[in-house]
PDB file of N, CA and C in Angstrom:
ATOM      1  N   UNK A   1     -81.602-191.152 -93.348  1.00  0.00           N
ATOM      2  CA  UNK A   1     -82.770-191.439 -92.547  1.00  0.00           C
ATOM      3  C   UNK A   1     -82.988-190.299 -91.551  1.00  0.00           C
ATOM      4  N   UNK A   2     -84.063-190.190 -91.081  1.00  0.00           N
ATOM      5  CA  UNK A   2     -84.475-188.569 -90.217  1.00  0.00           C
ATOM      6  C   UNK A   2     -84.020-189.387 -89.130  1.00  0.00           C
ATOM      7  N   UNK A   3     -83.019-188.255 -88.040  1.00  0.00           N
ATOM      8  CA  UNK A   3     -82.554-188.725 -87.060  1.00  0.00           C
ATOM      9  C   UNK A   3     -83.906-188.755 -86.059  1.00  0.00           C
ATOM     10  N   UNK A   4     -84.709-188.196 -86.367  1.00  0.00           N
ATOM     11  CA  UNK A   4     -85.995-188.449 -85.081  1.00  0.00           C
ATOM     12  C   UNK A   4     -86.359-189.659 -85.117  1.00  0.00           C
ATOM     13  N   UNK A   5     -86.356-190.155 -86.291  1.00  0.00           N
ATOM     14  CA  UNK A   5     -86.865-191.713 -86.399  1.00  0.00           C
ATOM     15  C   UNK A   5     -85.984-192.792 -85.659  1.00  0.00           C
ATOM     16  N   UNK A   6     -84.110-192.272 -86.024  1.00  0.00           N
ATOM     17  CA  UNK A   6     -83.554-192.750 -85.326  1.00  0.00           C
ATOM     18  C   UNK A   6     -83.565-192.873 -83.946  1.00  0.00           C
ATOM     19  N   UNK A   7     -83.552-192.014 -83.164  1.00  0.00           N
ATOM     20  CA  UNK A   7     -83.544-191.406 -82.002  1.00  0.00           C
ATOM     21  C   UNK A   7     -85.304-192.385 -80.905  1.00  0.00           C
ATOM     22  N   UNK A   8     -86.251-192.595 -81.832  1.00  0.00           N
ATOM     23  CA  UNK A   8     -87.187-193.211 -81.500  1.00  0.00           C
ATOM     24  C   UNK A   8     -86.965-194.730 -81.546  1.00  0.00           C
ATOM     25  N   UNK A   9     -86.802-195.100 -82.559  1.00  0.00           N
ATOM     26  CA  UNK A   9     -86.693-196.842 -82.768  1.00  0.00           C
ATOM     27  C   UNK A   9     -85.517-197.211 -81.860  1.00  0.00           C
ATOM     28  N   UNK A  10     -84.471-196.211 -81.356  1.00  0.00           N
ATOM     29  CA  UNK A  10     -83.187-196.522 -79.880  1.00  0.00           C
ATOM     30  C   UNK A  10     -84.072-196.381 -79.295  1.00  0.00           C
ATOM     31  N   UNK A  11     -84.466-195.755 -78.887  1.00  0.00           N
ATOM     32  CA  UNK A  11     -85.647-195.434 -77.279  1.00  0.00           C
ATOM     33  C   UNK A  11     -86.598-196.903 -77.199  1.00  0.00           C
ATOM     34  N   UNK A  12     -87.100-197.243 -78.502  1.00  0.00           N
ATOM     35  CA  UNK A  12     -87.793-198.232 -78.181  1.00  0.00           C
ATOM     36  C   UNK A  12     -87.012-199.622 -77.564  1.00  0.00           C
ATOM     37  N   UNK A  13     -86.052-199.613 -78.377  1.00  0.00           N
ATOM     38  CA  UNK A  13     -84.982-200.970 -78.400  1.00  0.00           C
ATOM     39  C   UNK A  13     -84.442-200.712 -76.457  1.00  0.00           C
ATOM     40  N   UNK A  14     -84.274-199.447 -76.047  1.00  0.00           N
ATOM     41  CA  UNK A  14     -84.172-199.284 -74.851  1.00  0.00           C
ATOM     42  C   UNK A  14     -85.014-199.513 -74.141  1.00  0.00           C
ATOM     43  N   UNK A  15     -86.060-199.233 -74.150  1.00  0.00           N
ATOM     44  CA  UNK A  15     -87.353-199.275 -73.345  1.00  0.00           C
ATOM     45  C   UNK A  15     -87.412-201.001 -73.270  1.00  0.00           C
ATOM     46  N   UNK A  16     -87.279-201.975 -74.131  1.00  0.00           N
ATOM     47  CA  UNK A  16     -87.329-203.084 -74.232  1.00  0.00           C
ATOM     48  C   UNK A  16     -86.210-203.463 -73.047  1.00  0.00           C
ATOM     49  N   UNK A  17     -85.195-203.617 -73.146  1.00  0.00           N
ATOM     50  CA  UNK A  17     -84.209-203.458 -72.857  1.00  0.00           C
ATOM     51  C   UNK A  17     -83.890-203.126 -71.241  1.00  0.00           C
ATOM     52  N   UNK A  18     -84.770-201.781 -70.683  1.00  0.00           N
ATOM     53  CA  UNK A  18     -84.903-201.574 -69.266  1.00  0.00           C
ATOM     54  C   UNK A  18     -85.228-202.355 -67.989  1.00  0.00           C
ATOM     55  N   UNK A  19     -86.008-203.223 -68.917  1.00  0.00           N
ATOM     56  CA  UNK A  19     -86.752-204.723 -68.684  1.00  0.00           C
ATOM     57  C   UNK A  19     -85.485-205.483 -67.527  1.00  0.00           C
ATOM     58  N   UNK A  20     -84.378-205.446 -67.969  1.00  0.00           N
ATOM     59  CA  UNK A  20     -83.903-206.954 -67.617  1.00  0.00           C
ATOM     60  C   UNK A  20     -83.070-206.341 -66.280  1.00  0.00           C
ATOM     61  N   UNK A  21     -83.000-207.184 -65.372  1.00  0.00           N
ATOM     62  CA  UNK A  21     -82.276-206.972 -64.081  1.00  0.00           C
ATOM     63  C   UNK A  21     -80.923-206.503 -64.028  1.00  0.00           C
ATOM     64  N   UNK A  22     -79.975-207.147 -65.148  1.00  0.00           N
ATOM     65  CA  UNK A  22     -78.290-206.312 -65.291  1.00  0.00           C
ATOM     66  C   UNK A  22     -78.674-205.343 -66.054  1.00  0.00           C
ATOM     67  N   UNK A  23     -78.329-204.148 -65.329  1.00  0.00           N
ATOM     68  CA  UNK A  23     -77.727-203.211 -66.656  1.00  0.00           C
ATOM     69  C   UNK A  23     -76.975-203.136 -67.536  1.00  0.00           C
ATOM     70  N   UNK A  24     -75.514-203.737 -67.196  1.00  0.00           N
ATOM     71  CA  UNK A  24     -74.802-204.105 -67.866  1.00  0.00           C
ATOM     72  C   UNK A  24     -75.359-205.046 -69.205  1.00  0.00           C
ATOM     73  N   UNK A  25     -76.124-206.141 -68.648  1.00  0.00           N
ATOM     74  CA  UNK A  25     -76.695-207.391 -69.846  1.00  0.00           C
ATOM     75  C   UNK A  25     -77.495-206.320 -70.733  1.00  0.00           C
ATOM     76  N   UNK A  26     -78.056-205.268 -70.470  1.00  0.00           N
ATOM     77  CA  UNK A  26     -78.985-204.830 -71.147  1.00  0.00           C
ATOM     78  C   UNK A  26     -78.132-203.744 -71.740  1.00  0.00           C
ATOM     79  N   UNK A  27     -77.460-203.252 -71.401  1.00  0.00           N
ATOM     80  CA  UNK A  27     -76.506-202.529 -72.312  1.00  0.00           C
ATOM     81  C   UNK A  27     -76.146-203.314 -73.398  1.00  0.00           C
ATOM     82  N   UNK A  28     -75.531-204.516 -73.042  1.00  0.00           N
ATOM     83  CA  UNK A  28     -74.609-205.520 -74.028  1.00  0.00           C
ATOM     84  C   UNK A  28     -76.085-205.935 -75.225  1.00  0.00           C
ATOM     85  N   UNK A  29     -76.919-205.796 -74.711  1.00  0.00           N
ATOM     86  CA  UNK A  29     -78.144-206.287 -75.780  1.00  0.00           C
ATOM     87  C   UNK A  29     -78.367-205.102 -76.049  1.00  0.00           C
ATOM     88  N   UNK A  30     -78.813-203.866 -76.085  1.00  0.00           N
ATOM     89  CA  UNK A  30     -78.924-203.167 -77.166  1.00  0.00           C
ATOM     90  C   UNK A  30     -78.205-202.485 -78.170  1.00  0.00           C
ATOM     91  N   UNK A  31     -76.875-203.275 -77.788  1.00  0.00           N
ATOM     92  CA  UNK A  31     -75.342-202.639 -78.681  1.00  0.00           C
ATOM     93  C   UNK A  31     -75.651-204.146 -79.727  1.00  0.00           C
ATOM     94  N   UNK A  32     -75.655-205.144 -78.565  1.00  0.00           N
ATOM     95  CA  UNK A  32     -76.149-206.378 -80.090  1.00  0.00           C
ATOM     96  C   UNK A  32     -76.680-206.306 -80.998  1.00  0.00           C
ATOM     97  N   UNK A  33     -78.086-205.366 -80.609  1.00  0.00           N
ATOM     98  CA  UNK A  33     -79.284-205.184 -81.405  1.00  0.00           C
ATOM     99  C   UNK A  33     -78.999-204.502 -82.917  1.00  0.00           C
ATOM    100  N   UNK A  34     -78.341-203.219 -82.317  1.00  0.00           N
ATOM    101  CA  UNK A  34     -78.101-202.333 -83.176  1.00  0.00           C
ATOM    102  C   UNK A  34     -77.052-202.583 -84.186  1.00  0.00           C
ATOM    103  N   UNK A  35     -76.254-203.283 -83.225  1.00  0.00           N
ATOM    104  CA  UNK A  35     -75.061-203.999 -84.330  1.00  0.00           C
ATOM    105  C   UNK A  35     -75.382-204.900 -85.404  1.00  0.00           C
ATOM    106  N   UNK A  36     -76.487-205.447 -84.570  1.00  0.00           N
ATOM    107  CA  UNK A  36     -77.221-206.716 -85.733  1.00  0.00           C
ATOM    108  C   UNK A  36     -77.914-206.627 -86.825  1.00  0.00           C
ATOM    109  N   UNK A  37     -78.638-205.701 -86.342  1.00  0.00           N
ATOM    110  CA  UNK A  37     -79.845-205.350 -87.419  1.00  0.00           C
ATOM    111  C   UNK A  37     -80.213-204.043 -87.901  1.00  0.00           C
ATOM    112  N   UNK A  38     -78.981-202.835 -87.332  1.00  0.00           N
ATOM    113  CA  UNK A  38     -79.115-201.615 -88.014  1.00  0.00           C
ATOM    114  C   UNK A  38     -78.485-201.137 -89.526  1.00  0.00           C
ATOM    115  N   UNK A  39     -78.213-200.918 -90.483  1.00  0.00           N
ATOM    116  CA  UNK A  39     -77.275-201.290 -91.483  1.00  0.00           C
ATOM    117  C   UNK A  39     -76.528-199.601 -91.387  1.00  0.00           C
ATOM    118  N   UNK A  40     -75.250-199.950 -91.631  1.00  0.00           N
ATOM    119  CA  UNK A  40     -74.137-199.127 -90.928  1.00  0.00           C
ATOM    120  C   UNK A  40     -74.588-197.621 -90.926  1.00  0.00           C
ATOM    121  N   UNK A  41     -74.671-197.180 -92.372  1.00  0.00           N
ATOM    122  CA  UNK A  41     -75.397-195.479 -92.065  1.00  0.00           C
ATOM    123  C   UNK A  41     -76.374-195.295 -90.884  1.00  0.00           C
ATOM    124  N   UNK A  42     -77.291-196.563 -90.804  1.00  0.00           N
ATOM    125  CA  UNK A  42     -78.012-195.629 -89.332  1.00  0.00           C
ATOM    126  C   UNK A  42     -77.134-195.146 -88.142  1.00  0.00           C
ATOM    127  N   UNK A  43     -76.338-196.556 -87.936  1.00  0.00           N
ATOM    128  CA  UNK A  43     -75.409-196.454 -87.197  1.00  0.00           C
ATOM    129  C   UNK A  43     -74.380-195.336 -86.943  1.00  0.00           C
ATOM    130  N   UNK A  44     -74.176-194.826 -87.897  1.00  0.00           N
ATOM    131  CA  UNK A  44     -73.343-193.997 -88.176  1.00  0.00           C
ATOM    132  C   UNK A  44     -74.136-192.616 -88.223  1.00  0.00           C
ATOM    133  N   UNK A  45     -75.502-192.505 -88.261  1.00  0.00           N
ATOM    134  CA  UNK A  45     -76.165-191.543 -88.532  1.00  0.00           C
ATOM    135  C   UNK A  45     -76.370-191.135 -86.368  1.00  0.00           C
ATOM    136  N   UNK A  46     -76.654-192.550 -86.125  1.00  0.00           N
ATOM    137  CA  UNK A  46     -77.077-192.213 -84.500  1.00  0.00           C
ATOM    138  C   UNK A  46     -75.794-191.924 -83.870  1.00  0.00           C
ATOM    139  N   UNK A  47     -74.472-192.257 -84.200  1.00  0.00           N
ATOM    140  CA  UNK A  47     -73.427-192.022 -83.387  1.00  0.00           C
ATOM    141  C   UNK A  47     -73.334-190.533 -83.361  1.00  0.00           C
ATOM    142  N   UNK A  48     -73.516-189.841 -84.659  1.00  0.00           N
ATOM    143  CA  UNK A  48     -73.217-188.558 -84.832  1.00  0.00           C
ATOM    144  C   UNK A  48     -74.004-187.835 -83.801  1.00  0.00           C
ATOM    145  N   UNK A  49     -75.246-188.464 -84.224  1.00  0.00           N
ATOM    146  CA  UNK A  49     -76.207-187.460 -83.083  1.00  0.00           C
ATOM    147  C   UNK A  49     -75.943-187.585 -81.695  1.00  0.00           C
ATOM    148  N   UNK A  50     -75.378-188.345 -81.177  1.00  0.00           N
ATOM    149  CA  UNK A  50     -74.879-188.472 -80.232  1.00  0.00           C
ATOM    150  C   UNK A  50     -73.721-187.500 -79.711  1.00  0.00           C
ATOM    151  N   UNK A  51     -73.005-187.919 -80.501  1.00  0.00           N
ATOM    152  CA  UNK A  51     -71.588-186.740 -80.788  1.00  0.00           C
ATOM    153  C   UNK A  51     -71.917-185.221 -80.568  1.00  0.00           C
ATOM    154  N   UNK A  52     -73.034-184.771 -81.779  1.00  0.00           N
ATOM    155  CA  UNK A  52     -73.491-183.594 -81.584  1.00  0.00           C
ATOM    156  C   UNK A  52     -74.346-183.120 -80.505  1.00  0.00           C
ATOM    157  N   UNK A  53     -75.715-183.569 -80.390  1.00  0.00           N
ATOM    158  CA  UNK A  53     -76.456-183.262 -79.373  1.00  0.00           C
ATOM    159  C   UNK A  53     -76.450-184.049 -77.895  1.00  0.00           C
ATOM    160  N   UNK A  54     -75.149-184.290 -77.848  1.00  0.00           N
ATOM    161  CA  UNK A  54     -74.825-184.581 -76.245  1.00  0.00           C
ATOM    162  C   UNK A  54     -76.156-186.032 -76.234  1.00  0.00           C
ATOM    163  N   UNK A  55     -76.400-186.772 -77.173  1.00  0.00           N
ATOM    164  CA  UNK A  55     -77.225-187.450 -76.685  1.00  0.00           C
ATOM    165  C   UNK A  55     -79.008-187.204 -76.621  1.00  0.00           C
ATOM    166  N   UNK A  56     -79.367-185.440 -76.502  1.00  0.00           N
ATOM    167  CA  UNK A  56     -80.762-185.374 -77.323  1.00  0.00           C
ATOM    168  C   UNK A  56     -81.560-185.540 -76.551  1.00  0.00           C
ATOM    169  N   UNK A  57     -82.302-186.252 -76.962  1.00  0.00           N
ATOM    170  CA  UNK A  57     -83.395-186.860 -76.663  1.00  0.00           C
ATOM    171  C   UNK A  57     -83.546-188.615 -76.293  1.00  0.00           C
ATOM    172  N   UNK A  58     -82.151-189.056 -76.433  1.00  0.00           N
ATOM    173  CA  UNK A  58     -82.066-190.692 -76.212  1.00  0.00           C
ATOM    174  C   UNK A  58     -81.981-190.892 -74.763  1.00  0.00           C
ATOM    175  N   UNK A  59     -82.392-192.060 -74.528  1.00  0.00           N
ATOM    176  CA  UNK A  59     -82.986-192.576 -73.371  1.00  0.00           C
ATOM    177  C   UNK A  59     -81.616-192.955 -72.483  1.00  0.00           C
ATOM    178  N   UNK A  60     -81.262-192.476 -71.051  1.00  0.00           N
ATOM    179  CA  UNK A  60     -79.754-192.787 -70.617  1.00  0.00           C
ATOM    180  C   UNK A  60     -79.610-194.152 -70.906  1.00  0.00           C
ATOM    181  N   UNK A  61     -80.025-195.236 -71.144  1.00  0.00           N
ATOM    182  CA  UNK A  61     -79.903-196.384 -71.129  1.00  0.00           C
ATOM    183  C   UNK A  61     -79.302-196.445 -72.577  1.00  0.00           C
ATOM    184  N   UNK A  62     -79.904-195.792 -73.322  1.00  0.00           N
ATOM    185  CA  UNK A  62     -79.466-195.802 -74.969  1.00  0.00           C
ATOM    186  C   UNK A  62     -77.985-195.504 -74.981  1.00  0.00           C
ATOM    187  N   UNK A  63     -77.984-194.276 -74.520  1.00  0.00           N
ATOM    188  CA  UNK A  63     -76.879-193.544 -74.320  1.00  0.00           C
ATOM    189  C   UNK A  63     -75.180-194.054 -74.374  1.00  0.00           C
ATOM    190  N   UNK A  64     -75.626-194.918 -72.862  1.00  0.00           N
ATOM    191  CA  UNK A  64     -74.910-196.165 -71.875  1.00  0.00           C
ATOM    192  C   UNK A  64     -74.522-196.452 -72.554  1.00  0.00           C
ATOM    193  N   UNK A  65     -75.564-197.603 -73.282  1.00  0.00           N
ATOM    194  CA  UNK A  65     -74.868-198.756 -73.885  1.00  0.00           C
ATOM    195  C   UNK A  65     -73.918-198.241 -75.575  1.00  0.00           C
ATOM    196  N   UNK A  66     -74.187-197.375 -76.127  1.00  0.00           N
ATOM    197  CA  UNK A  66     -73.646-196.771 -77.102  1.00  0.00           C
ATOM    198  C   UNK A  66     -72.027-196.051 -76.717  1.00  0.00           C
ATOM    199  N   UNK A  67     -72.040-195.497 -75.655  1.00  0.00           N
ATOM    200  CA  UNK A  67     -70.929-194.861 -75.114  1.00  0.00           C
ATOM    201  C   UNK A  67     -69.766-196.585 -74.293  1.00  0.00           C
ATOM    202  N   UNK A  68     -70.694-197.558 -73.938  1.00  0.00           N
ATOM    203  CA  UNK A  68     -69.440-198.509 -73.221  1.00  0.00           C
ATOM    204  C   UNK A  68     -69.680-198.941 -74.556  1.00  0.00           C
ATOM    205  N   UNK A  69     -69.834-199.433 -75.709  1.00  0.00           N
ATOM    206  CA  UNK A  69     -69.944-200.186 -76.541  1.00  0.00           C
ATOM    207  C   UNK A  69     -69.628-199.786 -77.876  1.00  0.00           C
ATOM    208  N   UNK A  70     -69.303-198.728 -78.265  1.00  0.00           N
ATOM    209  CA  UNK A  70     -69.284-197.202 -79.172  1.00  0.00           C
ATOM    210  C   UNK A  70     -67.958-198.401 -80.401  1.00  0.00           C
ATOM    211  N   UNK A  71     -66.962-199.204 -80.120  1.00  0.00           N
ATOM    212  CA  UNK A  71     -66.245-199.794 -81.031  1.00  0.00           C
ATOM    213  C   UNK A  71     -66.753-200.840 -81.921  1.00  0.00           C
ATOM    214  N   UNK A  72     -67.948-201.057 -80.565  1.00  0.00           N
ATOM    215  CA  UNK A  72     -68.385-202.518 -81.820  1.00  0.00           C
ATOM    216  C   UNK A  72     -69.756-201.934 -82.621  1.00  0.00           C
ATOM    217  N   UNK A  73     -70.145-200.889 -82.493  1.00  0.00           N
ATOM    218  CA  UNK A  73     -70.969-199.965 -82.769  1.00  0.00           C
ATOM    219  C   UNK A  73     -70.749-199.484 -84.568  1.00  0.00           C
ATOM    220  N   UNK A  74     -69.249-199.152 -84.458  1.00  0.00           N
ATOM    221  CA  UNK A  74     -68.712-198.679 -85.278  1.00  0.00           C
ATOM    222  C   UNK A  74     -68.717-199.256 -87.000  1.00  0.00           C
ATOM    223  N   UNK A  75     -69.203-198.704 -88.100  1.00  0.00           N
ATOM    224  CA  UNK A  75     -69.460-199.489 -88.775  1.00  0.00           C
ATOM    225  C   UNK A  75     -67.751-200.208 -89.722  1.00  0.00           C
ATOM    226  N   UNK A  76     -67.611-201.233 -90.046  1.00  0.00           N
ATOM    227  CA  UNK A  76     -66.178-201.293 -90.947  1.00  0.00           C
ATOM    228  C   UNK A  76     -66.099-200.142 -92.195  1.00  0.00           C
ATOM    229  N   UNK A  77     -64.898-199.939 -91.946  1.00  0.00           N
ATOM    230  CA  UNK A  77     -64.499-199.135 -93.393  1.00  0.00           C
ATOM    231  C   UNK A  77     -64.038-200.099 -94.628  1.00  0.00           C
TER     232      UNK A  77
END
């Protein structure tokens, strides 16, 4: 999948997300999100980019919650 696409549909799920009064809660929901409903290669496609481009173009909130949350993130082998 083109990581720009990736990198956009996090931003959005963040932008949603900026919304709520804990940061923390909103961290923990967009690690849910992604955990829930991304199927593992994206996952695995956005961690990298992360890895590589220090993060890019993703939104610090994206970032956040990917970096405290990065195990459950992780897809099973």
């Amino acid at each position: 999948m083109d990581k720009h696409n990736l990198v956009h549909m996090a931003n959005k799920i963040g932008i949603f997300f900026e919304a709520m009064p804990d940061p923390m809660e909103a961290q923990q929901g967009i690690a849910d999100h992604l955990r829930k409903f991304w199927e593992p290669r994206m996952r695995r496609e956005l961690l990298a980019y992360l890895d590589t481009q220090s993060g890019g173009e993703l939104r610090c909130i994206v970032i956040s919650a990917i970096e405290a949350h990065r195990s459950e993130l992780l897809p099973r082998q």
